[in-house]
N, C-alpha and C. Protein backbone atom coordinates (compact mmCIF):
# COMPACT_ATOMS: atom_id res chain seq x y z
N UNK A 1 72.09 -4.47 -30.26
CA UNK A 1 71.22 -3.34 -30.54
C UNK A 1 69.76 -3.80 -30.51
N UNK A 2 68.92 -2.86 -30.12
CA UNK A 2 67.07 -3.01 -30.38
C UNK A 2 66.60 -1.86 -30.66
N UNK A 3 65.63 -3.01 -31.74
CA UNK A 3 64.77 -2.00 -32.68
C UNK A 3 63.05 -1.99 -32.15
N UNK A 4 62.65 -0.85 -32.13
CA UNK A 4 61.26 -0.81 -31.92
C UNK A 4 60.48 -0.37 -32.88
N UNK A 5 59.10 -0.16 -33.18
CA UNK A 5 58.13 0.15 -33.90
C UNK A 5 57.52 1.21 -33.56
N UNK A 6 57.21 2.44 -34.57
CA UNK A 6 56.38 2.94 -34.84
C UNK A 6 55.00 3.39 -35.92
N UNK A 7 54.16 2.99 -35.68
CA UNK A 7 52.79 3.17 -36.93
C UNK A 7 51.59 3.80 -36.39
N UNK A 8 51.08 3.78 -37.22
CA UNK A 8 49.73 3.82 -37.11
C UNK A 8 48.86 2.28 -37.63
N UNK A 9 47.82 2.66 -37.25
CA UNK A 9 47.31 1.12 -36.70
C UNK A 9 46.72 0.82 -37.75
N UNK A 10 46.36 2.10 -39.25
CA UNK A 10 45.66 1.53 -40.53
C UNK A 10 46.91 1.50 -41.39
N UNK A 11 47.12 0.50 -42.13
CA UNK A 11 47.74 0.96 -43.42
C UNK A 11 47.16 1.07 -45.20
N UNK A 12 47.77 2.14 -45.94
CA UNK A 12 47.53 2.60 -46.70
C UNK A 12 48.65 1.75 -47.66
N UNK A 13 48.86 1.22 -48.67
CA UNK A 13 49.48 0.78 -49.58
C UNK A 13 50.42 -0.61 -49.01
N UNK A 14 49.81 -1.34 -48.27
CA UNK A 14 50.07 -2.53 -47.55
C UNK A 14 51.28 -2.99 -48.10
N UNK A 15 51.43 -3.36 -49.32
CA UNK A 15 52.50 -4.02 -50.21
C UNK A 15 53.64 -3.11 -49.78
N UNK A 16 53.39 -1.78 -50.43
CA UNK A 16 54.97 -1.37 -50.64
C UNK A 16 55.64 -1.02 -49.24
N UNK A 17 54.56 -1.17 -48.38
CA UNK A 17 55.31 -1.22 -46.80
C UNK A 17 55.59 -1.95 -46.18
N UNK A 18 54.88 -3.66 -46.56
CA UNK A 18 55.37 -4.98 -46.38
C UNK A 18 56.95 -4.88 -46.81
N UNK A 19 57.29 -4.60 -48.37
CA UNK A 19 58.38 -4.87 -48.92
C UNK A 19 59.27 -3.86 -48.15
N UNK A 20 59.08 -2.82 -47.73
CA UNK A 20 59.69 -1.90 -47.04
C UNK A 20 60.34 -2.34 -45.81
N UNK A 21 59.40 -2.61 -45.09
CA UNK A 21 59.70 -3.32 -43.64
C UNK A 21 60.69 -4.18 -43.70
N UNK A 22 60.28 -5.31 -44.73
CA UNK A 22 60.96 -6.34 -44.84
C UNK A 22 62.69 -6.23 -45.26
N UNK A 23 62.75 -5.07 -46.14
CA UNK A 23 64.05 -4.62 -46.71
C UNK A 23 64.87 -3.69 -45.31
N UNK A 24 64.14 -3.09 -44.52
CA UNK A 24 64.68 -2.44 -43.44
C UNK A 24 64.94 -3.67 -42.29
N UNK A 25 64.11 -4.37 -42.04
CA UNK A 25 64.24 -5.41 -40.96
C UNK A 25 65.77 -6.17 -41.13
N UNK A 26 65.85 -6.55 -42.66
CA UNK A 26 67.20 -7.37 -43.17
C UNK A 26 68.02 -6.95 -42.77
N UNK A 27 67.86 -5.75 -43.12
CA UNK A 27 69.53 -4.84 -42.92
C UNK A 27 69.84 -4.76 -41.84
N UNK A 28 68.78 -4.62 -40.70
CA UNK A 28 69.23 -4.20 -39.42
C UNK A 28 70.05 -5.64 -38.66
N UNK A 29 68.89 -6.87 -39.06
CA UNK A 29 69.47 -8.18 -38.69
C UNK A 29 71.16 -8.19 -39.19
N UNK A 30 71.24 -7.96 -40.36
CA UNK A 30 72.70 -8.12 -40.98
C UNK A 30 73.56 -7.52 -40.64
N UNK A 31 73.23 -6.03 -40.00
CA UNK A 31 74.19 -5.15 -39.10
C UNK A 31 74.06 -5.60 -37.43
N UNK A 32 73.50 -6.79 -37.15
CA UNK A 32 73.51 -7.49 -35.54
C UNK A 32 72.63 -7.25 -34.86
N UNK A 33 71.69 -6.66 -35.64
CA UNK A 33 70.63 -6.44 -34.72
C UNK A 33 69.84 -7.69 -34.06
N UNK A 34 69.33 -7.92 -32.99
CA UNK A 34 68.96 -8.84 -32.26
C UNK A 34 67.81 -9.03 -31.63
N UNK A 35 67.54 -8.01 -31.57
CA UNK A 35 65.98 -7.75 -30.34
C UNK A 35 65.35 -6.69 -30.93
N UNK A 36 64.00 -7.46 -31.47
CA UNK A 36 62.92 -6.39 -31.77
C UNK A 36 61.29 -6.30 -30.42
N UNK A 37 61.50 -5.05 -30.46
CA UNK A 37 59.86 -4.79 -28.97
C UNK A 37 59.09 -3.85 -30.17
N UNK A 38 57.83 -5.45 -29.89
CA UNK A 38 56.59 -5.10 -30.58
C UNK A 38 55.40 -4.65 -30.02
N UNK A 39 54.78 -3.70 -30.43
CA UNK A 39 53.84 -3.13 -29.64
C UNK A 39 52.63 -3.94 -29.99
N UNK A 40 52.10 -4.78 -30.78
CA UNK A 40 51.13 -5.69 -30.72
C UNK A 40 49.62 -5.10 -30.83
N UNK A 41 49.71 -3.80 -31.85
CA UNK A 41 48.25 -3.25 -31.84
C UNK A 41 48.79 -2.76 -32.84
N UNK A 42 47.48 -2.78 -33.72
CA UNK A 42 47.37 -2.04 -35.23
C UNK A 42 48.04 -3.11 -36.52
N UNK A 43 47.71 -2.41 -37.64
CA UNK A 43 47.95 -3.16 -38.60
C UNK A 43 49.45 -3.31 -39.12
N UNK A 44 50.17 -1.92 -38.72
CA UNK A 44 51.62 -1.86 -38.63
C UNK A 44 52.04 -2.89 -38.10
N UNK A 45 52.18 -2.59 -36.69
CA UNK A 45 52.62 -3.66 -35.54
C UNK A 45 52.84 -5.02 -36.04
N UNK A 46 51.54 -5.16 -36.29
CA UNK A 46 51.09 -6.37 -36.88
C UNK A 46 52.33 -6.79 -38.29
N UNK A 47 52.13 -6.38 -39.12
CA UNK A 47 52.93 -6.57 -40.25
C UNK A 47 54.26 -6.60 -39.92
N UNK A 48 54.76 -5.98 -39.10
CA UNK A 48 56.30 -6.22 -38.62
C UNK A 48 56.30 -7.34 -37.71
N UNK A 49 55.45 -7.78 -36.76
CA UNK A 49 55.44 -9.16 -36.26
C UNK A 49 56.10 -10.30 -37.35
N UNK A 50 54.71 -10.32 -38.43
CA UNK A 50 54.98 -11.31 -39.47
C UNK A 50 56.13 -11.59 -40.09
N UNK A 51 56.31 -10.26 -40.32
CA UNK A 51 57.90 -9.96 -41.21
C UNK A 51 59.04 -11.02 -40.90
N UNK A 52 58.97 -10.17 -38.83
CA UNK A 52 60.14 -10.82 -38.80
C UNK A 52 60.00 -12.00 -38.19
N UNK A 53 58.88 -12.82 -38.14
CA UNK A 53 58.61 -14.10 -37.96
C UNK A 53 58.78 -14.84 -38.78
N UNK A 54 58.93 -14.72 -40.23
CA UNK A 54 59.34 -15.19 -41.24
C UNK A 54 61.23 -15.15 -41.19
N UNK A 55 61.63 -13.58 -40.60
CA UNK A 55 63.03 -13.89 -41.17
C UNK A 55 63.63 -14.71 -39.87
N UNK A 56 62.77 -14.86 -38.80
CA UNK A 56 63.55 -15.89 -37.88
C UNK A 56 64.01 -17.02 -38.13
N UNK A 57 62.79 -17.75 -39.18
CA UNK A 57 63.30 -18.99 -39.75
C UNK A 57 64.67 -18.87 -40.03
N UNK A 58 64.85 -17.81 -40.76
CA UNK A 58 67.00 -17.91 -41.29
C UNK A 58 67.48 -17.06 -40.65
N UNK A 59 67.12 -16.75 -39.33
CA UNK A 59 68.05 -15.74 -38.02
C UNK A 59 67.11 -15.92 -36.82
N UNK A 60 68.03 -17.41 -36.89
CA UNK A 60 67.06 -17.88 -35.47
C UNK A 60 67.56 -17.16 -34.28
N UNK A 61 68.77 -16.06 -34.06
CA UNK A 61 69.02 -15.52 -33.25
C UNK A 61 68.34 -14.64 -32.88
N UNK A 62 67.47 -13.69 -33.62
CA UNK A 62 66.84 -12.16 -33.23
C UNK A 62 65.14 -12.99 -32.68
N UNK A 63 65.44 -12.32 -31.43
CA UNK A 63 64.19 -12.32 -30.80
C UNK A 63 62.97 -10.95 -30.96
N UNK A 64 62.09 -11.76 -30.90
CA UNK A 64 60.79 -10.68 -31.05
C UNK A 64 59.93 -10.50 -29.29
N UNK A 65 59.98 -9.64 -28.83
CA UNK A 65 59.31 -9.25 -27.80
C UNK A 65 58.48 -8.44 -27.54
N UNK A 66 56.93 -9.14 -27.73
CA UNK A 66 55.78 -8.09 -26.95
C UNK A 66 56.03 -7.26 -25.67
N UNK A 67 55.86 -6.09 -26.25
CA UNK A 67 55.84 -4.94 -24.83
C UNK A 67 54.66 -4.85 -24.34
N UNK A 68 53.63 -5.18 -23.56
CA UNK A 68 52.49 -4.95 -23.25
C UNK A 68 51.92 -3.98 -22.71
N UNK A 69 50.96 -3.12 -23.00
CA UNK A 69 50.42 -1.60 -22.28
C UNK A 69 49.60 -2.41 -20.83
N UNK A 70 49.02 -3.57 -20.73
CA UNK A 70 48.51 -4.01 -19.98
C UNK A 70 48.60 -5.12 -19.13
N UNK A 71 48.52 -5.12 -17.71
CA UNK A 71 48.82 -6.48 -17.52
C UNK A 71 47.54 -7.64 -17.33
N UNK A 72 47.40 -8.58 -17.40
CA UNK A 72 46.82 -9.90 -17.77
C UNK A 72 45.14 -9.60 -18.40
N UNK A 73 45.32 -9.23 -19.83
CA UNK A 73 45.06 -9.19 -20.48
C UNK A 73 44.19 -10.57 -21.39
N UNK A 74 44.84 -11.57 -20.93
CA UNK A 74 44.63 -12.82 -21.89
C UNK A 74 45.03 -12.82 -23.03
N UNK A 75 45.63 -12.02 -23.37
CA UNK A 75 46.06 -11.66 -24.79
C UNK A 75 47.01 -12.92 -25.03
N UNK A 76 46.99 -13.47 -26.49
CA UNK A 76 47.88 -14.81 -27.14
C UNK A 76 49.42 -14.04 -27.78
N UNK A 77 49.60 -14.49 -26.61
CA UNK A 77 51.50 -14.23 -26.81
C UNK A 77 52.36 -14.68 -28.02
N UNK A 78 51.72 -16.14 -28.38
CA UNK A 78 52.18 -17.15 -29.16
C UNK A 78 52.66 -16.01 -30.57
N UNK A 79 54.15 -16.61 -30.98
CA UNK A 79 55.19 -15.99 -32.35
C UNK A 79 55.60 -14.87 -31.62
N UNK A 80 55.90 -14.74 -30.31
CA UNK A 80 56.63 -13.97 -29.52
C UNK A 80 57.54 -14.97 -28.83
N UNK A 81 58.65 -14.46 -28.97
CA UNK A 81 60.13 -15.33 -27.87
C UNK A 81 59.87 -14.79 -26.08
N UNK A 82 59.35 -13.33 -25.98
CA UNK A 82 59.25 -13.19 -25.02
C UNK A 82 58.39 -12.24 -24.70
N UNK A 83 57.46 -11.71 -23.32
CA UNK A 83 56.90 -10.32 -23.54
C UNK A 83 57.53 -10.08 -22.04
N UNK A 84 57.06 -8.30 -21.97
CA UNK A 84 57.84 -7.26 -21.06
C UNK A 84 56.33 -6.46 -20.80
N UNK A 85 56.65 -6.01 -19.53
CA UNK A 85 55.52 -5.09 -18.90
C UNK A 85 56.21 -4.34 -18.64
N UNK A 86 56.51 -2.86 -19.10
CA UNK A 86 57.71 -1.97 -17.87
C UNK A 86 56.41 -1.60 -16.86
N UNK A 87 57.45 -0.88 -16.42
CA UNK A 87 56.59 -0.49 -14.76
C UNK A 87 55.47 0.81 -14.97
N UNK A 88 54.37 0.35 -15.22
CA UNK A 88 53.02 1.08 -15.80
C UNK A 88 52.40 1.32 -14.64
N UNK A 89 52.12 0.23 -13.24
CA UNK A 89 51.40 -0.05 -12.74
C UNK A 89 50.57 1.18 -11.99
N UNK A 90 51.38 2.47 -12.40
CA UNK A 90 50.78 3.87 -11.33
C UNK A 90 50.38 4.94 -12.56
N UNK A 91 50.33 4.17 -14.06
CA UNK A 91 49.74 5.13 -14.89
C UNK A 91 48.35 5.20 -14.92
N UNK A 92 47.82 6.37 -15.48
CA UNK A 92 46.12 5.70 -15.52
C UNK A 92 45.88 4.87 -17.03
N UNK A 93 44.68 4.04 -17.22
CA UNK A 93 44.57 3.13 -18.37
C UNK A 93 44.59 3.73 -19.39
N UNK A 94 44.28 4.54 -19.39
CA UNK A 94 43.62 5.42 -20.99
C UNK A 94 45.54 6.22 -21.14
N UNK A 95 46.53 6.01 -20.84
CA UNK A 95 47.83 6.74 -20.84
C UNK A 95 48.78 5.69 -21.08
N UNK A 96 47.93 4.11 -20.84
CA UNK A 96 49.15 3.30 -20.63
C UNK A 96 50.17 2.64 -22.19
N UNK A 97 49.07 2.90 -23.22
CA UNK A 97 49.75 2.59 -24.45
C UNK A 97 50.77 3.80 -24.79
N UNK A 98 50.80 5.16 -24.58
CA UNK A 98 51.34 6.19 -25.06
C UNK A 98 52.73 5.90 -24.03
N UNK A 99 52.52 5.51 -22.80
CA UNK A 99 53.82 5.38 -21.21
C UNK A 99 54.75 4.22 -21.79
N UNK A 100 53.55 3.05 -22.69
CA UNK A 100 54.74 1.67 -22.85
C UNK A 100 55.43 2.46 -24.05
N UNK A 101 54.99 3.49 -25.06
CA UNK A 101 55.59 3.64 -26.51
C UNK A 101 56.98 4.59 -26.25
N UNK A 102 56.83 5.45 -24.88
CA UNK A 102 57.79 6.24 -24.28
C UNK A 102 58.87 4.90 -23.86
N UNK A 103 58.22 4.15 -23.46
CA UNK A 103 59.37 3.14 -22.64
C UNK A 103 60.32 2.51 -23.73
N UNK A 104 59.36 1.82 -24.56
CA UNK A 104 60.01 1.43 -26.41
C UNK A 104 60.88 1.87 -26.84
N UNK A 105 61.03 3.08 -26.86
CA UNK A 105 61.32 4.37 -27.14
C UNK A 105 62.91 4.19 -26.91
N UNK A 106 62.62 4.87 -25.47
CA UNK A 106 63.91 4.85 -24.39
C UNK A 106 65.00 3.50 -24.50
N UNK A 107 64.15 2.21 -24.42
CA UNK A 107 65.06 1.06 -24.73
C UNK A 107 65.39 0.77 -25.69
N UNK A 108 65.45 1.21 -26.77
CA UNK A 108 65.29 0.71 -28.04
C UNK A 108 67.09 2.03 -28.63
N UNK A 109 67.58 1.11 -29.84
CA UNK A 109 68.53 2.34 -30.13
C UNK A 109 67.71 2.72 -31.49
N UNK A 110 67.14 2.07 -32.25
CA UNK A 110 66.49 2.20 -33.64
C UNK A 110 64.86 2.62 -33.53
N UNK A 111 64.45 3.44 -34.07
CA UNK A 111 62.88 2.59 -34.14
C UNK A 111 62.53 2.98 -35.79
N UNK A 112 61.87 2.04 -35.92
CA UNK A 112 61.17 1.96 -37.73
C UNK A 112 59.76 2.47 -37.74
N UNK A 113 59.68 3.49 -38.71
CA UNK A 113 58.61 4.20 -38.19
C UNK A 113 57.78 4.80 -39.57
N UNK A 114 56.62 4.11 -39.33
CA UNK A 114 55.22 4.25 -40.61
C UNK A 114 54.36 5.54 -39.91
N UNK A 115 55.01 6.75 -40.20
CA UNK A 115 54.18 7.60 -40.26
C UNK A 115 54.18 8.68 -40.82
N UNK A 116 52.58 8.86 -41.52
CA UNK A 116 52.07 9.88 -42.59
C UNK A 116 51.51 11.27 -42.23
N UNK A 117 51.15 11.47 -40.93
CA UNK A 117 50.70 12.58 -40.54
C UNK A 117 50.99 12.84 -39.12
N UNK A 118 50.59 14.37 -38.96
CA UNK A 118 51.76 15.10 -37.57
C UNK A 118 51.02 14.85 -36.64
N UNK A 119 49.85 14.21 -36.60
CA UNK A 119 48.88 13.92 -35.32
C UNK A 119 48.60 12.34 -35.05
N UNK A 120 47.84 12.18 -33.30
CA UNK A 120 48.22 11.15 -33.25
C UNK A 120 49.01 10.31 -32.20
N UNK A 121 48.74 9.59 -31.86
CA UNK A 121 49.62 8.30 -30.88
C UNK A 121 50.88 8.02 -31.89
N UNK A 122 50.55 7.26 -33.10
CA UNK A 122 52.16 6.99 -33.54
C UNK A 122 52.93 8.42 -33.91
N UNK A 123 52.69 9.79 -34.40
CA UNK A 123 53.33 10.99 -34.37
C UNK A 123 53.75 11.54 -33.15
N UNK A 124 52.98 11.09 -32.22
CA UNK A 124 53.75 11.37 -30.72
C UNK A 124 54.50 10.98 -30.36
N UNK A 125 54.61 9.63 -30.53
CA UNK A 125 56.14 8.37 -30.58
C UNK A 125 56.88 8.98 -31.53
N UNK A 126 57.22 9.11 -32.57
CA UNK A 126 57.98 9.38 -33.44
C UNK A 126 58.68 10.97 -32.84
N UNK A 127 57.94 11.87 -32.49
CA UNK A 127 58.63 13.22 -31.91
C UNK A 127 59.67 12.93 -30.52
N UNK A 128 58.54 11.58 -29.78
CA UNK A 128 59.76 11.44 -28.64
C UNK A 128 60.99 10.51 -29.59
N UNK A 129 60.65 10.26 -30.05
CA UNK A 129 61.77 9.52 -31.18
C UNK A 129 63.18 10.10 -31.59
N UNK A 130 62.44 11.47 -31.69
CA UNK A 130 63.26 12.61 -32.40
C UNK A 130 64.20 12.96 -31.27
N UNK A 131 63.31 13.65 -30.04
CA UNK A 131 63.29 14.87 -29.27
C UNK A 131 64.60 13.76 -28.25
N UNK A 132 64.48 12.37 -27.98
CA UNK A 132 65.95 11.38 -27.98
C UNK A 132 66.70 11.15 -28.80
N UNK A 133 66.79 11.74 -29.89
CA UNK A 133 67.93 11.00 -30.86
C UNK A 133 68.05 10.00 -31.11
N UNK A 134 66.83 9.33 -31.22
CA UNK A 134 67.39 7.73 -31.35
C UNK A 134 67.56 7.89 -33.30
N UNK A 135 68.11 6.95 -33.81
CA UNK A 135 68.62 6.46 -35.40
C UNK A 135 66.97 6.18 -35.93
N UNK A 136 66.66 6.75 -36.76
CA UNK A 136 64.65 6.78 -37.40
C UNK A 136 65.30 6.10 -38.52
N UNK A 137 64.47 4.92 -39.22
CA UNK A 137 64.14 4.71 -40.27
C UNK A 137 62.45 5.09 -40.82
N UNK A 138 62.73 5.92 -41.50
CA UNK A 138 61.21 6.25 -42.29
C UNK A 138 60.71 6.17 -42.84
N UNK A 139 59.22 5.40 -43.56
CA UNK A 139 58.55 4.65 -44.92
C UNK A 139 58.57 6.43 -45.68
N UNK A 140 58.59 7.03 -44.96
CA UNK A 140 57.99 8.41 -45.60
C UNK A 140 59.88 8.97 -46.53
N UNK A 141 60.96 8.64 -45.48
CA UNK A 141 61.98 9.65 -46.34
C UNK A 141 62.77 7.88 -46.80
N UNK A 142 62.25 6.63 -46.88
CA UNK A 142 62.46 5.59 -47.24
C UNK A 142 64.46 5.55 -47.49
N UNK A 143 64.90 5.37 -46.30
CA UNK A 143 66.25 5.49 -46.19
C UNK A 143 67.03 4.33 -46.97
N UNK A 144 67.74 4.45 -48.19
CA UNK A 144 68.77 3.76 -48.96
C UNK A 144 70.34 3.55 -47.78
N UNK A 145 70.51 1.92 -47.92
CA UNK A 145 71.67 2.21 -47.55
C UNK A 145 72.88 2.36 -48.79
């Protein structure tokens, strides 16, 4: 199975969404999850990088993979196992982060998703989220297993 990300790029109560992440990330590893695609922008993103760069140390199996909106970038790959470009190359630039979050999306069976309001790049992900059926975990309806 793969899990992807959805946020917004500020966060508001850092901690209890660190601990959040971190408690959702576990579970998914412990139910086999294997492959997480990180979108690599914002403070979300970001915090789920860390997360599960930490739980690799004790699940050296689950790989973390940058999805990139851009290609050669110069951007530092490094605490990524691998990165992915899907096929952008005929979008225009200013479309290409919203085309890779559709692609995320689509490949992904899970996505974990930090969002507080109905507008927006990460609320647009999250509706195509919906509008596929993929399995949502939400900081907002904070799912107990």
């Amino acid at each position: 199975m793969k899990v992807t990300f959805c946020g917004h790029s500020q966060i508001m109560e850092t901690e209890a969404v660190a601990d959040w992440l971190y408690m959702i990330t576990q579970h998914l590893i412990e139910q086999g999850v294997t492959v997480f695609y990180l979108g690599g922008y914002g403070e979300f993103d970001s915090l789920a990088a860390s997360i599960l760069r930490k739980q690799k140390k004790q699940y050296p199996q689950i790989e973390l993979i940058l999805v990139q909106a851009y290609l050669n970038t110069g951007r530092n790959t490094c605490g990524y196992d691998a990165t992915i470009y899907p096929p952008l190359e005929t979008v225009p630039h200013r479309y290409a982060i919203s085309y890779r979050n559709r692609w995320m999306v689509e490949n992904a069976d899970i996505v974990v998703s930090y969002v507080l309001r109905d507008w927006g790049g990460a609320a647009a992900t999250l509706k195509y989220a919906k509008r596929k059926k993929k399995k949502i975990f939400s900081f907002c309806e904070k799912t107990a297993f």
